[in-house]
Protein backbone atom coordinates (compact mmCIF):
# COMPACT_ATOMS: atom_id res chain seq x y z
CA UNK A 1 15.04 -0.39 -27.07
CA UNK A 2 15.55 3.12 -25.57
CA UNK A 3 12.75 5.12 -24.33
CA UNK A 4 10.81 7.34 -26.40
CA UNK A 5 11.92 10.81 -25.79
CA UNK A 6 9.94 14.17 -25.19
CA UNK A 7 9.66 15.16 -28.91
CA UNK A 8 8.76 11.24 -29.94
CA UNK A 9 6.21 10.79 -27.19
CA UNK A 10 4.69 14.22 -28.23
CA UNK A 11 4.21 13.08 -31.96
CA UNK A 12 2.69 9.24 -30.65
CA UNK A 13 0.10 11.27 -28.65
CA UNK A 14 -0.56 13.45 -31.61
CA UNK A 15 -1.78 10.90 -33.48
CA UNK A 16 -6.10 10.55 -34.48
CA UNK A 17 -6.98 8.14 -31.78
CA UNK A 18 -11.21 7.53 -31.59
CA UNK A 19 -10.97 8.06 -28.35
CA UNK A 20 -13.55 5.46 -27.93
CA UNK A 21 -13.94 1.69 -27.31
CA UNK A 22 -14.81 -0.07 -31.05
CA UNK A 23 -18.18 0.05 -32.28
CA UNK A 24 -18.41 -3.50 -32.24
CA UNK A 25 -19.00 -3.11 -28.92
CA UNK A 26 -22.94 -0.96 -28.85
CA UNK A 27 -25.29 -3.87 -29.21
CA UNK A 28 -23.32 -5.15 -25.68
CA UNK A 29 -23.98 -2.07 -24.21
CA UNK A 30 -20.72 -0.94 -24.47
CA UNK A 31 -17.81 -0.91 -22.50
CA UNK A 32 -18.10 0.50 -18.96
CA UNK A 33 -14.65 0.41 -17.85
CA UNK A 34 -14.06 3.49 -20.51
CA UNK A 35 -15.64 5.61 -18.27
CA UNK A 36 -12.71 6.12 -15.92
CA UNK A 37 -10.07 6.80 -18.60
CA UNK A 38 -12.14 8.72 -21.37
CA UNK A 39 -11.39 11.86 -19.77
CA UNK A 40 -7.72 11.25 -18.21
CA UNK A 41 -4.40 12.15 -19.81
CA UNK A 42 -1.52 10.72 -19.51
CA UNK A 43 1.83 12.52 -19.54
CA UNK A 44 4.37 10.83 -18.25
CA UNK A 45 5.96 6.99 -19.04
CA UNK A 46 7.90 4.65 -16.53
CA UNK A 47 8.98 4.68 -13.20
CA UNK A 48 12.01 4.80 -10.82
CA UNK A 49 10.60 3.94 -7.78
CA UNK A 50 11.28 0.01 -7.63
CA UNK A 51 8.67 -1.78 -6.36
CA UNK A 52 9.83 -5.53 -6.05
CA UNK A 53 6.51 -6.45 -6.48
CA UNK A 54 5.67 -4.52 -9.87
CA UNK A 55 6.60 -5.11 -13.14
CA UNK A 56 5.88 -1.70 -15.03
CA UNK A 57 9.56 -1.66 -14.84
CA UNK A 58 9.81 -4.34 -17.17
CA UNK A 59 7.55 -2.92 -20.02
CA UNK A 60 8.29 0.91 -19.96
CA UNK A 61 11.61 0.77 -17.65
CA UNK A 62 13.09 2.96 -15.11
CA UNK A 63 14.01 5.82 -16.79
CA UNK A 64 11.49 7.86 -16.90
CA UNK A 65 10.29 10.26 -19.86
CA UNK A 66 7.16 12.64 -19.97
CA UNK A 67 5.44 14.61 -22.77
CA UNK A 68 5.76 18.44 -22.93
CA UNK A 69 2.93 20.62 -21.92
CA UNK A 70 1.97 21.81 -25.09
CA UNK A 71 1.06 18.53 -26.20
CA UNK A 72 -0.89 17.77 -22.67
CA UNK A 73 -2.74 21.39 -23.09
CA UNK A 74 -3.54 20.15 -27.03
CA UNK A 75 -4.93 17.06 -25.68
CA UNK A 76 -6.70 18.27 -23.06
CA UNK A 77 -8.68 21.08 -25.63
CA UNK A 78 -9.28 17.89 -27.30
CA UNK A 79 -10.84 16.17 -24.70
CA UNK A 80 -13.12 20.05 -23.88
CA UNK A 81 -14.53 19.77 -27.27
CA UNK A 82 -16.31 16.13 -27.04
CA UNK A 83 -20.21 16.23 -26.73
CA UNK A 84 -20.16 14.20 -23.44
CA UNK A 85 -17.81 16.03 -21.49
CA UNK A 86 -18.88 17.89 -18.17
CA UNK A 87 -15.72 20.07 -17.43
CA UNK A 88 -13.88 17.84 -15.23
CA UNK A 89 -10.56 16.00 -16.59
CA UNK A 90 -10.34 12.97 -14.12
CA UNK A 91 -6.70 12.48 -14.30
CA UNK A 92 -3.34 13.78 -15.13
CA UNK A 93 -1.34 11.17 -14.50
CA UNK A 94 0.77 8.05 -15.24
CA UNK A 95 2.47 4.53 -13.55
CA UNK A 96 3.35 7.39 -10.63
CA UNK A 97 1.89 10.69 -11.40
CA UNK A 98 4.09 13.07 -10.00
CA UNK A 99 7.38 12.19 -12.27
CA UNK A 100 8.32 14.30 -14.91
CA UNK A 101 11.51 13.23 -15.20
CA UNK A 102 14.63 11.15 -14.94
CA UNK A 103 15.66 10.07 -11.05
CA UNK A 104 18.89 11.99 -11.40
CA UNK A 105 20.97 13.81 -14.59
CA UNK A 106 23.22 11.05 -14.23
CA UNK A 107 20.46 8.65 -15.33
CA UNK A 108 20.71 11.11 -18.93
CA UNK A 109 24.41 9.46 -19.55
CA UNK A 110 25.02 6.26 -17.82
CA UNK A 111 21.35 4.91 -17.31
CA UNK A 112 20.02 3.61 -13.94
CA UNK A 113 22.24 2.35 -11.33
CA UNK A 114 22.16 -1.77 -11.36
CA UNK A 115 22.96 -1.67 -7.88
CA UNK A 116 21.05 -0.02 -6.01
CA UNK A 117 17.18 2.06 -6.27
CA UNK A 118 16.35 5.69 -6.36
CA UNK A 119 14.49 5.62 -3.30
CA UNK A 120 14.72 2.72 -0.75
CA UNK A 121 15.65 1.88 1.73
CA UNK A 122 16.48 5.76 1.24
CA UNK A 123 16.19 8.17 -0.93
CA UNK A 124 19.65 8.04 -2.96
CA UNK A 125 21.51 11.42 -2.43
CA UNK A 126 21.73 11.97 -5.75
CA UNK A 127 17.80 12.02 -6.36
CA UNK A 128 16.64 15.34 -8.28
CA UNK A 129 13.41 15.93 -6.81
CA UNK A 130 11.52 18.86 -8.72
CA UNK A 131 7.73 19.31 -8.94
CA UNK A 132 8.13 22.34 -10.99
CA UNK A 133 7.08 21.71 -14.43
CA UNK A 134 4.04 19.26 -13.33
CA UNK A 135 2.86 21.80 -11.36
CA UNK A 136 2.79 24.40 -14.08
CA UNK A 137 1.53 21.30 -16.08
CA UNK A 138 -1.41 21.61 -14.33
CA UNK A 139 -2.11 24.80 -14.13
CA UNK A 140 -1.27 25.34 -18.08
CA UNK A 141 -4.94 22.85 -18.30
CA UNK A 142 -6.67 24.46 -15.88
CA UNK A 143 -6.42 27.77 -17.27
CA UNK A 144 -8.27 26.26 -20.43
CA UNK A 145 -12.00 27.52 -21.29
CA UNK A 146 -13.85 24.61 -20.37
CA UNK A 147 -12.35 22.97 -17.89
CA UNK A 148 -13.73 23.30 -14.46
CA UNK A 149 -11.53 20.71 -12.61
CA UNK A 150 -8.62 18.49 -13.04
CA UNK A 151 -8.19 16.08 -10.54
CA UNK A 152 -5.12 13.26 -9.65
CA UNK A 153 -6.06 9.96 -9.42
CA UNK A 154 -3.09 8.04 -10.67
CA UNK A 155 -0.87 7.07 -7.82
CA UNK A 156 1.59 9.53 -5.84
CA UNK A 157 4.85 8.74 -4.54
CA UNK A 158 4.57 10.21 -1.10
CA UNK A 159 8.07 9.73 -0.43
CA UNK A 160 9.25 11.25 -3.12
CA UNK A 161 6.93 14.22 -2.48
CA UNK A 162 8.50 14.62 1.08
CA UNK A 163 11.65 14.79 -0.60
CA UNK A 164 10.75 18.39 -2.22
CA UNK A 165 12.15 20.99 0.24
CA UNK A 166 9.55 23.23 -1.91
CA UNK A 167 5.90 22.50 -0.52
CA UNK A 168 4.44 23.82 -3.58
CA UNK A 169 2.88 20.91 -4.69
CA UNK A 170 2.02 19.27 -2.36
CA UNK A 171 -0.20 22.49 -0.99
CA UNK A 172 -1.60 22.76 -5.01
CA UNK A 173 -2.77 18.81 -4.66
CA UNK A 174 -4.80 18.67 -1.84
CA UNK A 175 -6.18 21.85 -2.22
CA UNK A 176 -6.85 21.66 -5.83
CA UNK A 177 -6.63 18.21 -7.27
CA UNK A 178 -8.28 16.12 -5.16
CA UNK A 179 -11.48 14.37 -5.75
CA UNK A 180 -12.02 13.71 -1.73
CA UNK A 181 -9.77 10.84 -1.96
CA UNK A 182 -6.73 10.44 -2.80
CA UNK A 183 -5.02 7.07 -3.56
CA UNK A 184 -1.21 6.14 -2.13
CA UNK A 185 0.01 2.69 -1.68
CA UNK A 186 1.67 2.22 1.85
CA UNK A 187 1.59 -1.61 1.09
CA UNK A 188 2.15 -2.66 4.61
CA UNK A 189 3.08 -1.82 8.18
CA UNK A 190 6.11 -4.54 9.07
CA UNK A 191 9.53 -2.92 8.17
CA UNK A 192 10.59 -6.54 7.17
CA UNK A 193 7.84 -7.12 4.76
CA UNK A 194 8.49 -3.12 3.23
CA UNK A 195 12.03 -3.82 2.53
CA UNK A 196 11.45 -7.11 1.00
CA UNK A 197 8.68 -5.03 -1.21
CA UNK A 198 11.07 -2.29 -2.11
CA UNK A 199 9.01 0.61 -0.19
CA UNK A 200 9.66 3.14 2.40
CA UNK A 201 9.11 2.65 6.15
CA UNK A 202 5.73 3.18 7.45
CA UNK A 203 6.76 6.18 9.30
CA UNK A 204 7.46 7.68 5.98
CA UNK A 205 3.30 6.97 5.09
CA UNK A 206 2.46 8.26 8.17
CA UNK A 207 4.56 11.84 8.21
CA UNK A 208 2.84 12.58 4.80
CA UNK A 209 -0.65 11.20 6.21
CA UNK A 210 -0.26 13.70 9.12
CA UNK A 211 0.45 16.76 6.32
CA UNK A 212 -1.78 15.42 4.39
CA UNK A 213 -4.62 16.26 6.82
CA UNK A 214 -2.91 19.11 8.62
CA UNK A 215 -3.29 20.67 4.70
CA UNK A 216 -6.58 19.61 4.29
CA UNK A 217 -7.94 21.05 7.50
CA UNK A 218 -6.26 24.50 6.70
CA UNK A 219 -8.26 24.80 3.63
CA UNK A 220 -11.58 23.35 4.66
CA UNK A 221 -11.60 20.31 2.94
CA UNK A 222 -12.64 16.74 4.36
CA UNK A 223 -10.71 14.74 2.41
CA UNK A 224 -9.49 11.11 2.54
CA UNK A 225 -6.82 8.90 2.23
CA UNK A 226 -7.37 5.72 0.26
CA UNK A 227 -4.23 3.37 1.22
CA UNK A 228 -3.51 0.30 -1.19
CA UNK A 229 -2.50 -2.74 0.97
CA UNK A 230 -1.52 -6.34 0.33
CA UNK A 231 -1.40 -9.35 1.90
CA UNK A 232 1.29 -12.41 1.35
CA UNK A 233 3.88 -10.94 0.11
CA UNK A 234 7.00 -13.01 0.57
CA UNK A 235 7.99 -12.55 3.75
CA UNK A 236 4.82 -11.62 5.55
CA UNK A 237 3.87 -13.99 8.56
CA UNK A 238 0.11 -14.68 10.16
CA UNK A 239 1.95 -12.36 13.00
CA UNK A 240 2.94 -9.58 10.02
CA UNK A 241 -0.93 -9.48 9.09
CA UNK A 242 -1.91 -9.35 12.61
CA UNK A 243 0.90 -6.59 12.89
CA UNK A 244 -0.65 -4.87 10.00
CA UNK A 245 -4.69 -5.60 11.47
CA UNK A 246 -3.28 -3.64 14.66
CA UNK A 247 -2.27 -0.72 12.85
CA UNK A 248 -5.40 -0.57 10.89
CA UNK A 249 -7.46 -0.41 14.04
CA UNK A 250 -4.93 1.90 16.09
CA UNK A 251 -5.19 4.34 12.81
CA UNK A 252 -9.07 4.12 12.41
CA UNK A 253 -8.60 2.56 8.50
CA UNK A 254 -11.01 0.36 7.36
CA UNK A 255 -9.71 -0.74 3.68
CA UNK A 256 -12.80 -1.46 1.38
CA UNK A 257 -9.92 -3.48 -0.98
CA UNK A 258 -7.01 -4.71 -0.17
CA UNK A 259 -4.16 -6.78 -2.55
CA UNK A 260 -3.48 -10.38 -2.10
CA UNK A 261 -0.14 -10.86 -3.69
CA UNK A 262 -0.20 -12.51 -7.26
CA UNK A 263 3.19 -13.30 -8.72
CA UNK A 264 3.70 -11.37 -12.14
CA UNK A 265 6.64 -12.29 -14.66
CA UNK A 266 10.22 -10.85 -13.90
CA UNK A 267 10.07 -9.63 -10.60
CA UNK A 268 11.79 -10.02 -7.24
CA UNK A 269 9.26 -10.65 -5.65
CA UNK A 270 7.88 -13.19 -7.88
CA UNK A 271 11.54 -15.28 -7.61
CA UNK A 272 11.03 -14.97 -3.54
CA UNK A 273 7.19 -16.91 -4.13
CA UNK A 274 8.56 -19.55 -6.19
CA UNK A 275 12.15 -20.53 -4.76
CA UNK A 276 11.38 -19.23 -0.83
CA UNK A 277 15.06 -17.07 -1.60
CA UNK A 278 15.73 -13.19 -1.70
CA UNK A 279 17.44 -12.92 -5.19
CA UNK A 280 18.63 -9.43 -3.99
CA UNK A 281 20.12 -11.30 -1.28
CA UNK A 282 20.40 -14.69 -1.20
CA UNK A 283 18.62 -14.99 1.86
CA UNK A 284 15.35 -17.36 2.84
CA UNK A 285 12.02 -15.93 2.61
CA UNK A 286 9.06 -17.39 4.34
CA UNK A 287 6.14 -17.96 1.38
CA UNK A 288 2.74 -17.76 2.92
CA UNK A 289 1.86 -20.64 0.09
CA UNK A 290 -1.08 -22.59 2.05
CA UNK A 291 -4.24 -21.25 0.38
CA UNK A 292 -6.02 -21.12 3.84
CA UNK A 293 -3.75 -19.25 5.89
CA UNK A 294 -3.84 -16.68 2.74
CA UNK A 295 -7.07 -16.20 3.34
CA UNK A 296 -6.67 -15.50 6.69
CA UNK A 297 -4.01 -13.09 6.24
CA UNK A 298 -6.46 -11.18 3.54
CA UNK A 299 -9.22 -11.64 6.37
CA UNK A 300 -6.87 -9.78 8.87
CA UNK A 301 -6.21 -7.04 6.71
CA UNK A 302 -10.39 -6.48 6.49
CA UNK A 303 -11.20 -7.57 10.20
CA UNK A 304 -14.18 -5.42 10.60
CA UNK A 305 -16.27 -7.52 8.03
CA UNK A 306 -18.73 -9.81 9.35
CA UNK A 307 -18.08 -12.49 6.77
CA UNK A 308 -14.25 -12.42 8.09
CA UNK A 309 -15.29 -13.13 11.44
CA UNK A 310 -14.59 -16.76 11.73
CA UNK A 311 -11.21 -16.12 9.76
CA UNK A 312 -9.72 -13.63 12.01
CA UNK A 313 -10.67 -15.56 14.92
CA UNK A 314 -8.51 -18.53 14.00
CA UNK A 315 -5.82 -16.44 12.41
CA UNK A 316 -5.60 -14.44 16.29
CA UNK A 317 -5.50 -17.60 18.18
CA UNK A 318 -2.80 -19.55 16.15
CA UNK A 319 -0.93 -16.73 16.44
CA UNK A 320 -1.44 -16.38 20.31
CA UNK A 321 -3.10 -12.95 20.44
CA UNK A 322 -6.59 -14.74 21.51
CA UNK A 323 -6.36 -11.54 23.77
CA UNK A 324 -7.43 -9.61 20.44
CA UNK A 325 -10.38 -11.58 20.93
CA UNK A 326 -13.07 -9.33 23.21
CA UNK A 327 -14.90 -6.04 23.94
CA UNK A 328 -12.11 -4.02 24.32
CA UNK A 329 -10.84 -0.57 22.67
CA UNK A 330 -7.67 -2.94 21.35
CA UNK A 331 -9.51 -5.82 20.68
CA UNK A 332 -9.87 -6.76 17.07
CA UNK A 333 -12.56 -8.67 16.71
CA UNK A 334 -15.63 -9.84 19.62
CA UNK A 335 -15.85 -13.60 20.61
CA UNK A 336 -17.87 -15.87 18.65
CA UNK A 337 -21.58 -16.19 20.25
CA UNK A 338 -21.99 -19.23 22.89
CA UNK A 339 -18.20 -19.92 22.54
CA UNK A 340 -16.13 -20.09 25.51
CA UNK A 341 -13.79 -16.80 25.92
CA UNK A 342 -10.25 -18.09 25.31
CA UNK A 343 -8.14 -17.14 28.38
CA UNK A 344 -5.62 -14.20 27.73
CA UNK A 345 -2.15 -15.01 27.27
CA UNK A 346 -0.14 -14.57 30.83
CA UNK A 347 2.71 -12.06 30.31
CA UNK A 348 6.15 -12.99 32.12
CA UNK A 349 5.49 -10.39 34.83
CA UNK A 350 1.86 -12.12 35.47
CA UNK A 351 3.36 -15.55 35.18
CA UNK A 352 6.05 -15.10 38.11
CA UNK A 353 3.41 -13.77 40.06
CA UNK A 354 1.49 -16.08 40.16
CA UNK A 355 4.03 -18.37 40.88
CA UNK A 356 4.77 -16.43 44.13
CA UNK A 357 1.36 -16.66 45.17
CA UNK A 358 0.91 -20.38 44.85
CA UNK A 359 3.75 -20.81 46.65
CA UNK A 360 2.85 -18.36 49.53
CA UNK A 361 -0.46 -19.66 49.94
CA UNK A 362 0.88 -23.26 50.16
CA UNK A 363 3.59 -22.08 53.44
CA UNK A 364 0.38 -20.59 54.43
CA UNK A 365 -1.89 -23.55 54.53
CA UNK A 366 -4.27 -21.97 51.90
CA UNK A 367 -3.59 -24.74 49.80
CA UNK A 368 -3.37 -27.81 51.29
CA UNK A 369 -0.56 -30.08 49.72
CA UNK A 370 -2.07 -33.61 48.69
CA UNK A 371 -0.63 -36.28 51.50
CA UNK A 372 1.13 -38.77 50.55
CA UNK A 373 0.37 -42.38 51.19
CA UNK A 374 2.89 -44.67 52.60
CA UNK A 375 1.42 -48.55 53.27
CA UNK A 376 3.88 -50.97 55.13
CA UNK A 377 4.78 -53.57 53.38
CA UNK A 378 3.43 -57.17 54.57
CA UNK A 379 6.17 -59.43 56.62
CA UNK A 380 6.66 -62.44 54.69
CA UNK A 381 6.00 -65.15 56.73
């Protein structure tokens, strides 16, 4: 089935809707969970960006189609009109908030490309990157009577974002539509473990972390970056955790959730948990399938919790980084009351030279050399 265009999207969202879970649902106390979508719109359907791991792809495809701003505006005086609303529209969004519109016009006549995604490992040269209309999405709803705020929360494709020579939007987003945190989903630090997800490089993540701020601070906001992260994804070690635990620390992020991977139907990533083999490839993929060491990869990921403690300690010494074990600024995690420290791991420098100095200290008579024993042996008689 093709997607719904513009005009048919328009006309679905057009429709009565209650806007309301069923009253079925009062003598239960309702349902809480409306709370955080009662007063969000969303104006855009499926996504080009190709996560291995997701299957939105799947259920509203890669060609993606959005809903004019008249019919966004209509719903949003909609929303302005209902008794319990305070003025602030939590969302403008959608499965990646800021795409309006196909990946590229060649999308419009020959569909996505089955070889090959929009934007990783790069961003295809072809890739039409235009903020444009969403931004004067926005502004088209906050010009309304009584709205006071509209806010992003749905998930932003950083790299994509970068990709706008035009720094429009992102300038209009953190000064404007963020709630003092905003959500992106680096996923990981390991470039293995990214490319077998389908996402950028970490640098990527961190060059729009640094503008990001660097925005933030020129307008006088103390805002925040909430990162998504997951653990045992095909492909990601005990050392690709510990990897990950390191960057955490060095960046000063201490994730209050983080993602332990769950396979869901269709994907790539999904094929890599059950047959250990890169369908894109035809490569092996290490599976992290032992429940334990799972849960010592999640534990990494959220080393600063107490109740991880005993987790992270036996994930850093099968891995051989007992030296993560301490006081120190690098030092994940401290050693385990009345426990014996675990001696650091000698480095090939340290090694050598203290092979040198055994040796030296044994010409030297430092270290006397064990004599050996000789005993005659008896004359038969």
């Amino acid at each position: 089935m093709p997607p719904l265009e513009r005009e048919e999207l328009d006309e679905v969202y057009a429709l009565p809707f209650m806007r309301n879970y069923h009253p079925i649902y009062e003598k239960d106390g309702g349902v809480p969970a409306i709370e955080e979508v009662k007063f969000s719109i969303t104006h855009n359907r499926g996504c080009f960006g190709g996560c291995n791991f997701c299957a939105l792809a799947f259920h509203q495809g890669r060609n993606v189609r959005s809903r004019s701003i008249e019919s966004v505006v209509n719903e949003a005086k909609i929303i302005s009109e209902m008794p319990d609303f305070k003025g602030y529209i939590h969302d403008i969004g959608g499965p990646t908030a800021n795409f309006r519109k196909p990946a590229c016009t060649r999308q419009l006549t020959h569909g996505v490309c089955p070889d090959r995604k929009c934007l990783t490992p790069k961003p295809c040269p072809n890739l039409d990157v235009d903020h444009s209309e969403y931004i004067e999405l926005l502004s088209a709803v906050e010009q309304l009577p009584k709205i006071k705020k509209v806010f992003i929360r749905s998930g932003i494709r950083y790299d994509y974002m970068l990709c706008d020579k035009d720094d429009s939007f992102i300038k209009k987003l953190v000064r404007d539509h963020v709630s003092g945190q905003l959500k992106v989903a680096p996923e990981h630090c390991s470039d293995a473990v990214l490319s077998l997800m389908g996402k950028p490089n970490i640098d990527v993540y961190d060059r729009f972390k640094e503008k990001y701020f660097t925005l933030s601070s020129s307008f006088g906001l103390k805002q925040f970056l909430v990162p998504y992260l997951m653990s045992s994804h095909p492909g990601s070690t005990l050392k690709d955790a510990v990897a990950l635990a390191l960057y955490l620390n060095k960046t000063g992020t201490a994730p209050e959730q983080v993602q332990d991977f769950y396979p869901t139907p269709g994907t790539a990533s999904t094929v890599m948990f059950y047959t250990g083999i890169n369908p894109l490839t035809g490569k092996k993929v290490y599976v992290a399938d032992n429940y334990h060491e799972k849960q010592m990869q999640r534990a990494l990921l959220q080393y600063k919790r107490p109740d991880n403690a005993d987790l992270v300690r036996e994930a850093l010494i099968k891995c051989g980084r007992s030296d993560l074990i301490g006081y120190g600024a690098d030092c994940l995690i401290k050693p385990k009351k009345n426990a014996q420290p675990c001696p650091a791991p000698l480095s090939v420098t340290q090694k050598e030279k203290s092979r040198k100095q055994r040796r030296t200290a044994s010409k030297t008579g430092a270290i006397k050399q064990p004599q050996r024993q000789f005993t005659r042996p008896k004359k038969k008689k």
